[in-house]
N, C-alpha and C. Protein backbone atom coordinates (compact mmCIF):
# COMPACT_ATOMS: atom_id res chain seq x y z
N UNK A 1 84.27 74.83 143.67
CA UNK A 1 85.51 74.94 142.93
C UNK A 1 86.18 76.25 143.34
N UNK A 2 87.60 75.88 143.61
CA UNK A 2 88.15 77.27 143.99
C UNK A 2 88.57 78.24 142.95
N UNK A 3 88.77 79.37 143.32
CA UNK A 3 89.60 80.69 142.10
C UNK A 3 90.97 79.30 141.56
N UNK A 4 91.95 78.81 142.09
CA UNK A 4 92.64 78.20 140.95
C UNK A 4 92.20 77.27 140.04
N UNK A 5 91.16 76.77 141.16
CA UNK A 5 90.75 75.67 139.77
C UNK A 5 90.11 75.71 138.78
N UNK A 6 89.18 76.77 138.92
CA UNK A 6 88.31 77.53 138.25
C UNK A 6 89.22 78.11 137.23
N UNK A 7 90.30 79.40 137.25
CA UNK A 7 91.09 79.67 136.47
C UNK A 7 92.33 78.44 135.37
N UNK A 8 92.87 77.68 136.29
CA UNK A 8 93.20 76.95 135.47
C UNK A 8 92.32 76.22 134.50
N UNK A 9 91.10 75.31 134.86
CA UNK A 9 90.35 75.49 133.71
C UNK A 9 90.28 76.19 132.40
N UNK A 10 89.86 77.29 132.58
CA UNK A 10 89.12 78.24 131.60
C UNK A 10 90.74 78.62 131.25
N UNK A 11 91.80 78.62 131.20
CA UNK A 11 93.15 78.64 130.66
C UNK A 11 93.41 77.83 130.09
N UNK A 12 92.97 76.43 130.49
CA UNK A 12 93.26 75.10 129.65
C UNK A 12 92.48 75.62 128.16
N UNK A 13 91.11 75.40 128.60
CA UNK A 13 90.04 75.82 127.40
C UNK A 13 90.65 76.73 126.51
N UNK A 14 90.89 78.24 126.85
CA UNK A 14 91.56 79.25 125.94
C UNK A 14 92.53 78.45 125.47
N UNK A 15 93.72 78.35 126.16
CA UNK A 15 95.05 77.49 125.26
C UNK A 15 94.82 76.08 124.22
N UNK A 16 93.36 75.63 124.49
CA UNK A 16 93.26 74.26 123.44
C UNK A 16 92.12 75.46 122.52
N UNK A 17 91.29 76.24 122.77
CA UNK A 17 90.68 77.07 121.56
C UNK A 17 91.77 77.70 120.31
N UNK A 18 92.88 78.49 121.20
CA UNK A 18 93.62 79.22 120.90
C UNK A 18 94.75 77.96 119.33
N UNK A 19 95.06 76.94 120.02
CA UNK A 19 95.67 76.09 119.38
C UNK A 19 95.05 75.53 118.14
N UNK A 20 93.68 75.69 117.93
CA UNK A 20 92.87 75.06 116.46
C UNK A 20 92.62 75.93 116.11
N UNK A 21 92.47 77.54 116.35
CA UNK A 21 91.64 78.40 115.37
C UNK A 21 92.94 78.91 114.87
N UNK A 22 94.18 79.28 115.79
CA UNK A 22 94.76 80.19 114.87
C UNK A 22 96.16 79.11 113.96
N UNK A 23 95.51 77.83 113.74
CA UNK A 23 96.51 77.45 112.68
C UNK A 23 96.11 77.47 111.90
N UNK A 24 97.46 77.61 110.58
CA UNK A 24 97.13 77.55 109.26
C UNK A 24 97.64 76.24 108.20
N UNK A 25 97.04 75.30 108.38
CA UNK A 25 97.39 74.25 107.69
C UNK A 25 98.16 74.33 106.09
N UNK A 26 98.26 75.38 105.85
CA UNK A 26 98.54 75.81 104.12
C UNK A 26 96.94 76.18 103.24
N UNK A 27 97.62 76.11 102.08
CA UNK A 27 96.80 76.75 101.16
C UNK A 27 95.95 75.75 99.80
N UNK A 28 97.23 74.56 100.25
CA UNK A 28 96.27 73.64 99.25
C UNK A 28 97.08 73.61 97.75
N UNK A 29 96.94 72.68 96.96
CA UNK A 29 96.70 72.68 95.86
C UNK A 29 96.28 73.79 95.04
N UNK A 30 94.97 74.33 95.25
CA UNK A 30 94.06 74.99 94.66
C UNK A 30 94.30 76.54 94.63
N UNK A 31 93.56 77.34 94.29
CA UNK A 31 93.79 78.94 93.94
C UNK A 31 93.90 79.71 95.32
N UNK A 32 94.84 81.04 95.17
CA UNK A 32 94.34 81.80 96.20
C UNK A 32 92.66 82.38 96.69
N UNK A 33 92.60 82.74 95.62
CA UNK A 33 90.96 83.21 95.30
C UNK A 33 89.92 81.70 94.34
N UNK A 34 88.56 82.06 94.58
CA UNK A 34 87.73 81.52 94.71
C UNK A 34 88.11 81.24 93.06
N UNK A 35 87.30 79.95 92.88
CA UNK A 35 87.29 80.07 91.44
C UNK A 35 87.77 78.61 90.23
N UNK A 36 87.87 78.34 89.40
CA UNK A 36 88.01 76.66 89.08
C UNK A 36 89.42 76.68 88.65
N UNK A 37 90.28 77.57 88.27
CA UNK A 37 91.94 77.66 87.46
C UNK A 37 92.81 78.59 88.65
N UNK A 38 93.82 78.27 88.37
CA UNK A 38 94.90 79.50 89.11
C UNK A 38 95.19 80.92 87.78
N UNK A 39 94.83 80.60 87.25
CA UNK A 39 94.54 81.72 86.46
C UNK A 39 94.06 83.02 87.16
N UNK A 40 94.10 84.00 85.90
CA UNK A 40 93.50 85.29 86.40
C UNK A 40 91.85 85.01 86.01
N UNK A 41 91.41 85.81 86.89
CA UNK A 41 89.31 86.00 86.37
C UNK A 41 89.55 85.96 85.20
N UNK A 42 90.08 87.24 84.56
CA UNK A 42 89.08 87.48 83.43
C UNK A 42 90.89 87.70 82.33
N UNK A 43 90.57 88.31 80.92
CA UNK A 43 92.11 88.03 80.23
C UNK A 43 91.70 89.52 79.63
N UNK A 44 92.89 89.68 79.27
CA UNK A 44 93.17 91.07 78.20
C UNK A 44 91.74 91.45 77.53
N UNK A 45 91.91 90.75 76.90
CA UNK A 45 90.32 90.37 76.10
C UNK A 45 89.40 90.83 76.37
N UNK A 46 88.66 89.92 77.74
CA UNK A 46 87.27 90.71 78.33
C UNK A 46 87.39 91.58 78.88
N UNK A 47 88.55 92.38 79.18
CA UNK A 47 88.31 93.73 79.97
C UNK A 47 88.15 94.47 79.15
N UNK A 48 88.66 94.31 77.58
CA UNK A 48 88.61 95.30 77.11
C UNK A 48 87.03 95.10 76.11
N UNK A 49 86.46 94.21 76.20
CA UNK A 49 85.31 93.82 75.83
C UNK A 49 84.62 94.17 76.94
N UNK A 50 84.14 94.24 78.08
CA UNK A 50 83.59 95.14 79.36
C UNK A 50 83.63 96.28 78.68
N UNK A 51 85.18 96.73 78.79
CA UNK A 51 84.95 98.28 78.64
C UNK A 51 84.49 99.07 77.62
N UNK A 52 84.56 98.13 76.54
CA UNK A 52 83.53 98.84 75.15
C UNK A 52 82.17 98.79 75.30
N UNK A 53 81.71 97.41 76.01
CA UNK A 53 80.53 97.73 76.48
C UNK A 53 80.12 98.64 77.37
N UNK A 54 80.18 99.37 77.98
CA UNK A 54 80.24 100.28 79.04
C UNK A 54 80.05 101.61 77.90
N UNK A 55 81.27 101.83 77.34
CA UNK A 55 81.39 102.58 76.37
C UNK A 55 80.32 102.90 75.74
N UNK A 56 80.05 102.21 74.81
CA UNK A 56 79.43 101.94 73.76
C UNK A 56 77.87 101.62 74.06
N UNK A 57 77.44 100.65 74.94
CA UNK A 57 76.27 100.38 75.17
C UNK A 57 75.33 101.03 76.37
N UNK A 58 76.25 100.67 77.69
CA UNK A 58 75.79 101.52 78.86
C UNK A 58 75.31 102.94 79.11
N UNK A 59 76.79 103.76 78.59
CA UNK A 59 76.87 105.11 78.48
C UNK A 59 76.09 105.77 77.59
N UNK A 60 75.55 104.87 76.20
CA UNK A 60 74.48 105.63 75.52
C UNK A 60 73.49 105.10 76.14
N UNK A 61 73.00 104.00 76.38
CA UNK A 61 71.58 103.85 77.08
C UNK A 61 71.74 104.89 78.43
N UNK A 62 72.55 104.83 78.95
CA UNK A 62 72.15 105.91 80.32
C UNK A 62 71.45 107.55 79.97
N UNK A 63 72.74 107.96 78.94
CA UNK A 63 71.69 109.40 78.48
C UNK A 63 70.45 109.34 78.06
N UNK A 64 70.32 108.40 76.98
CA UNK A 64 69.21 108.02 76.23
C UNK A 64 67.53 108.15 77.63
N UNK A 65 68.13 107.18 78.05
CA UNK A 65 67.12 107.61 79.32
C UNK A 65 66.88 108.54 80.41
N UNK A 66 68.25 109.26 79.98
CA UNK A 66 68.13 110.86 81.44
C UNK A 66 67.72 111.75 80.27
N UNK A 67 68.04 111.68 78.84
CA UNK A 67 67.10 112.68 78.14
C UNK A 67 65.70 112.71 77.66
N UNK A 68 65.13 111.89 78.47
CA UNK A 68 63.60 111.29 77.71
C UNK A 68 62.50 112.14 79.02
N UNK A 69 62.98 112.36 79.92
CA UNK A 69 61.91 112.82 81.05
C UNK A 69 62.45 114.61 80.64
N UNK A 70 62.90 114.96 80.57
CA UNK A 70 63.56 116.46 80.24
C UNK A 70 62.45 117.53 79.48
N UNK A 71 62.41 116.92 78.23
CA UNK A 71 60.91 118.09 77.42
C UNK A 71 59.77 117.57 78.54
N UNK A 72 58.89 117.33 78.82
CA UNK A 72 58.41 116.84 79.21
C UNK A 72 57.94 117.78 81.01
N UNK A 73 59.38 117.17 81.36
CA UNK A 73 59.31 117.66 82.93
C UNK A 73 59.37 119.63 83.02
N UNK A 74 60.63 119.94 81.40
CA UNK A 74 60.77 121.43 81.53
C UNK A 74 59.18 121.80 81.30
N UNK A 75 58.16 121.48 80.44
CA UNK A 75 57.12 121.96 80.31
C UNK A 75 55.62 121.58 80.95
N UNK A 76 56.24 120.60 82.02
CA UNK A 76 55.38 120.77 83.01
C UNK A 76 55.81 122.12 84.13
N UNK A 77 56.89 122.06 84.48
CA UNK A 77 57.45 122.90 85.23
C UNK A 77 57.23 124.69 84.45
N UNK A 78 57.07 124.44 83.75
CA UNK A 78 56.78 126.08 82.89
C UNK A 78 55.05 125.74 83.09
N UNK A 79 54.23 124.81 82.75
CA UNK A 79 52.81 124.87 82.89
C UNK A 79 52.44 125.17 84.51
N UNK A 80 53.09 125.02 85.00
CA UNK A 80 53.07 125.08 87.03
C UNK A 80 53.78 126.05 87.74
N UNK A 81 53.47 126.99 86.59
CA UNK A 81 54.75 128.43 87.11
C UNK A 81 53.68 128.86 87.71
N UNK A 82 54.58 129.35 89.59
CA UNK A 82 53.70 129.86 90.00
C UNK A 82 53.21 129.22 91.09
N UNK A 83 53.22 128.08 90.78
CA UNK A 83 52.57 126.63 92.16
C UNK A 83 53.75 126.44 92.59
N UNK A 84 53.04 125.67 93.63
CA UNK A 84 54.48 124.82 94.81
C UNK A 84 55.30 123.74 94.07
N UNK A 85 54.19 123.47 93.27
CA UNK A 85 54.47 121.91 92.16
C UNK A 85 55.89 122.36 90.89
N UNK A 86 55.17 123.51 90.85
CA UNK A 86 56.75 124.15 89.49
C UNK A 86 58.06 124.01 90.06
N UNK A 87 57.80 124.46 91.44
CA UNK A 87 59.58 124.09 92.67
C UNK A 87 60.19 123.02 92.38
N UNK A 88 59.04 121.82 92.94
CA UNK A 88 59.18 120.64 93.22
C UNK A 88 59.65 120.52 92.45
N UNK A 89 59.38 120.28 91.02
CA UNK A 89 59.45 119.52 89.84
C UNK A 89 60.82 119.98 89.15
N UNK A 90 61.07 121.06 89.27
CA UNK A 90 62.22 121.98 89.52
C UNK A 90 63.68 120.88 90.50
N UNK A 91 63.27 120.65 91.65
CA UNK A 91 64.06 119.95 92.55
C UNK A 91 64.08 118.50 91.78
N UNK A 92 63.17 118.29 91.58
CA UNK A 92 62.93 116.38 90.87
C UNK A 92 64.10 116.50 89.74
N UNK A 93 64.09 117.69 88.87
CA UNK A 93 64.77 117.62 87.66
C UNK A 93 66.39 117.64 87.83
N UNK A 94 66.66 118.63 88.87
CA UNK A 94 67.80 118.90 89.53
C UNK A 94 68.71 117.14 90.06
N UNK A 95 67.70 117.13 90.83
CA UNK A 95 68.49 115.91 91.65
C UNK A 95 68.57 114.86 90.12
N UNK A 96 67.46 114.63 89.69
CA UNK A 96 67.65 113.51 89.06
C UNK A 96 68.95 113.98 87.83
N UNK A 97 69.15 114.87 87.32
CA UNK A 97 69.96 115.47 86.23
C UNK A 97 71.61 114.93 87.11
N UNK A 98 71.58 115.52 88.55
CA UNK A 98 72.99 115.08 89.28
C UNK A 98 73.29 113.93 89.33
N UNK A 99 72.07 112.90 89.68
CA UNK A 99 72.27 111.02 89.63
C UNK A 99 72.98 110.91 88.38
N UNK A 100 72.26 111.09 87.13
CA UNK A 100 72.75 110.55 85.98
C UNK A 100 74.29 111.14 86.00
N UNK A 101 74.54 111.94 86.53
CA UNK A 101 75.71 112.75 85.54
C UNK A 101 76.53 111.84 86.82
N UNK A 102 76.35 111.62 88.10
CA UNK A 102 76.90 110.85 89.21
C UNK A 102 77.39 109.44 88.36
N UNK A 103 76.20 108.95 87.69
CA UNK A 103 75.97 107.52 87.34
C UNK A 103 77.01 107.33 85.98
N UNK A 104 76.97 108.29 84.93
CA UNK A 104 77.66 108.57 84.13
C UNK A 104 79.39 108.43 84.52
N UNK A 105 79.47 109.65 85.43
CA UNK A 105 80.90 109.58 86.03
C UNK A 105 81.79 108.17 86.55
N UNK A 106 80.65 107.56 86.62
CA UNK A 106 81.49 105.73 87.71
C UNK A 106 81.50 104.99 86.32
N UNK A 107 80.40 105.17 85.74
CA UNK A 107 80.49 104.32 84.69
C UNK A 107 81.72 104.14 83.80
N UNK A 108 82.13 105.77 83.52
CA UNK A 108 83.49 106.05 82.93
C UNK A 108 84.57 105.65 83.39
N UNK A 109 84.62 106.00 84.83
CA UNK A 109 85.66 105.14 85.86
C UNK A 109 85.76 103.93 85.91
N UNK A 110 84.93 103.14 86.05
CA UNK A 110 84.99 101.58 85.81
C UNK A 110 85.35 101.10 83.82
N UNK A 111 85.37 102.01 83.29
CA UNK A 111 85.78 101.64 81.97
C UNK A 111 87.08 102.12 82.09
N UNK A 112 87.59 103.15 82.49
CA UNK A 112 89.04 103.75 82.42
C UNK A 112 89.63 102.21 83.16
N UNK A 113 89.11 101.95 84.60
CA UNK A 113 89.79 101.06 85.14
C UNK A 113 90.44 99.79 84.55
N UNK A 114 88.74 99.41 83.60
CA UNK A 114 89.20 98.33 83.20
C UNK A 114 90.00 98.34 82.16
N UNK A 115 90.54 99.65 81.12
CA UNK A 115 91.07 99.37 79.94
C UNK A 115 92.59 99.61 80.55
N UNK A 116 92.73 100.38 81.97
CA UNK A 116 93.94 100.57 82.56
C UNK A 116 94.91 99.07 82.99
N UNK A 117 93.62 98.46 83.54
CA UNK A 117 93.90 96.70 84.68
C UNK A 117 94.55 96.43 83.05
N UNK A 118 94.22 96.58 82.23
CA UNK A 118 94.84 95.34 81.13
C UNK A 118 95.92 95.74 80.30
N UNK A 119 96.39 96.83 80.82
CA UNK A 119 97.30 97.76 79.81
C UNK A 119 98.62 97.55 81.08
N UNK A 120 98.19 97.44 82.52
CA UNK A 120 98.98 97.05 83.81
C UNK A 120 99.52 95.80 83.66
N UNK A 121 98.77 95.17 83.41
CA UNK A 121 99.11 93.48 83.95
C UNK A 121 99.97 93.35 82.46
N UNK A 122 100.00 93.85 81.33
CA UNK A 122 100.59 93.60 80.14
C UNK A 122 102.01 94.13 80.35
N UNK A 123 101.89 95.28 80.50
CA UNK A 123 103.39 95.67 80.98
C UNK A 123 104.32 95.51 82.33
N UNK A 124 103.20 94.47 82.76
CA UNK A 124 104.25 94.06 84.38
C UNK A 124 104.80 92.83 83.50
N UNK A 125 103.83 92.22 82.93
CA UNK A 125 104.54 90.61 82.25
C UNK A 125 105.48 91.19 81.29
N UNK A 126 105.64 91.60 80.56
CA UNK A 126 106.80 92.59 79.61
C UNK A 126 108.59 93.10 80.29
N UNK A 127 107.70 93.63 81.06
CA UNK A 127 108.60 93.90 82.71
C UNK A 127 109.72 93.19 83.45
N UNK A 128 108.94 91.86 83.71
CA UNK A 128 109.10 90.70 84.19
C UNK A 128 110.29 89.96 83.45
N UNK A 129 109.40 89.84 82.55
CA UNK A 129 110.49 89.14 81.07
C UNK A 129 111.76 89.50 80.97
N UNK A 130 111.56 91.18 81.15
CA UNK A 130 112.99 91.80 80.77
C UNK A 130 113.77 91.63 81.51
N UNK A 131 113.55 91.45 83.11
CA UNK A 131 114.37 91.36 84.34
C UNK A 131 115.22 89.70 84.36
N UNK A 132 114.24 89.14 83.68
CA UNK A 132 114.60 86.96 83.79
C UNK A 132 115.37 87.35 82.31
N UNK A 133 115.57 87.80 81.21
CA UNK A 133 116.23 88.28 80.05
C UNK A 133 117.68 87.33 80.37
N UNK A 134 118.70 88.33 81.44
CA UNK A 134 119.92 88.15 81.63
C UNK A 134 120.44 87.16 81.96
N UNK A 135 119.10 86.57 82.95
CA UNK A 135 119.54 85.35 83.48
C UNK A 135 119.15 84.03 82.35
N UNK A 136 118.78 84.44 81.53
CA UNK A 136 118.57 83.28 80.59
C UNK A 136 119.80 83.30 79.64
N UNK A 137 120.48 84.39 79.97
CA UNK A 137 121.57 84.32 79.07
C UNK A 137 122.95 84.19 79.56
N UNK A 138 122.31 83.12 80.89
CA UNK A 138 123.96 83.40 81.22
C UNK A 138 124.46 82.17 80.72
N UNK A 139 125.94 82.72 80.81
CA UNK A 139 127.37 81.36 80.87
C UNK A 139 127.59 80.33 81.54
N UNK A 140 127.21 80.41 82.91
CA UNK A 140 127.09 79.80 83.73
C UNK A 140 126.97 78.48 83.67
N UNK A 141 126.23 77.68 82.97
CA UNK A 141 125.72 76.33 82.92
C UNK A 141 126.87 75.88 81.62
N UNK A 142 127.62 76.77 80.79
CA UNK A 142 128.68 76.04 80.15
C UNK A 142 129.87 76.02 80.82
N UNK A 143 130.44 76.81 82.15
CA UNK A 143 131.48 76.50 82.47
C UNK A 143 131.76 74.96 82.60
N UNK A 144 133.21 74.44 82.77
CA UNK A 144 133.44 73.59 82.89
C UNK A 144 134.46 73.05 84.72
């Protein structure tokens, strides 16, 4: 097989690959995103039900459990004054004290977010309303 025939080939191929992958038949009936409604995920409601949980449940269980190793670790670390082990334990307390307060910090963020997402989407629909307002009030459809 020569260089043209060879190339035209493998040009045919690309141009019939090229022709099925990059169409887009539409979108369908169905949702942009995954899921059984065109609806949103979740409503006013559960975000702000998330975010009390978070609040309320998460954020105290998280301390609850970064303050339980603390007496404990300070008075091992005072019984090991002196050893390599008092450092360590020293470093163990450190790092782990930064996770929680790390873990703490997102936790808060993902609650700000979510009580924000629902306080957003309320005043875009509010928004919205006000802009379609005028046009619901026009004259228009009584001229004669």
């Amino acid at each position: 097989m020569g260089f043209d025939q060879e190339y035209g080939r493998l040009r045919a191929e690309a141009a019939e690959r090229q022709s099925t992958s990059m169409r887009l038949n539409g979108t369908g009936d169905g949702p942009l995103l995954p899921g059984p409604t065109k609806d949103f995920a979740s409503t006013p409601a559960q975000k702000t039900a998330a975010a009390n949980v978070i609040h309320k449940e998460l954020l105290t269980s998280t301390q609850a459990a970064s303050d339980k190793p603390d007496a404990s670790t300070s008075s091992a670390i005072t019984g090991f004054a002196g050893w390599g082990t008092s450092g360590g334990l020293k470093k163990v307390k450190e790092t782990w004290e930064s996770q929680v307060k790390m873990l703490k910090g997102r936790l808060s963020a993902e609650e700000s977010a979510l009580r924000g997402a629902s306080s957003k989407f309320r005043l875009n629909d509010v928004d919205t309303g006000l802009n379609f307002a005028p046009a619901a009030q026009s004259k228009l459809g009584t001229l004669d």
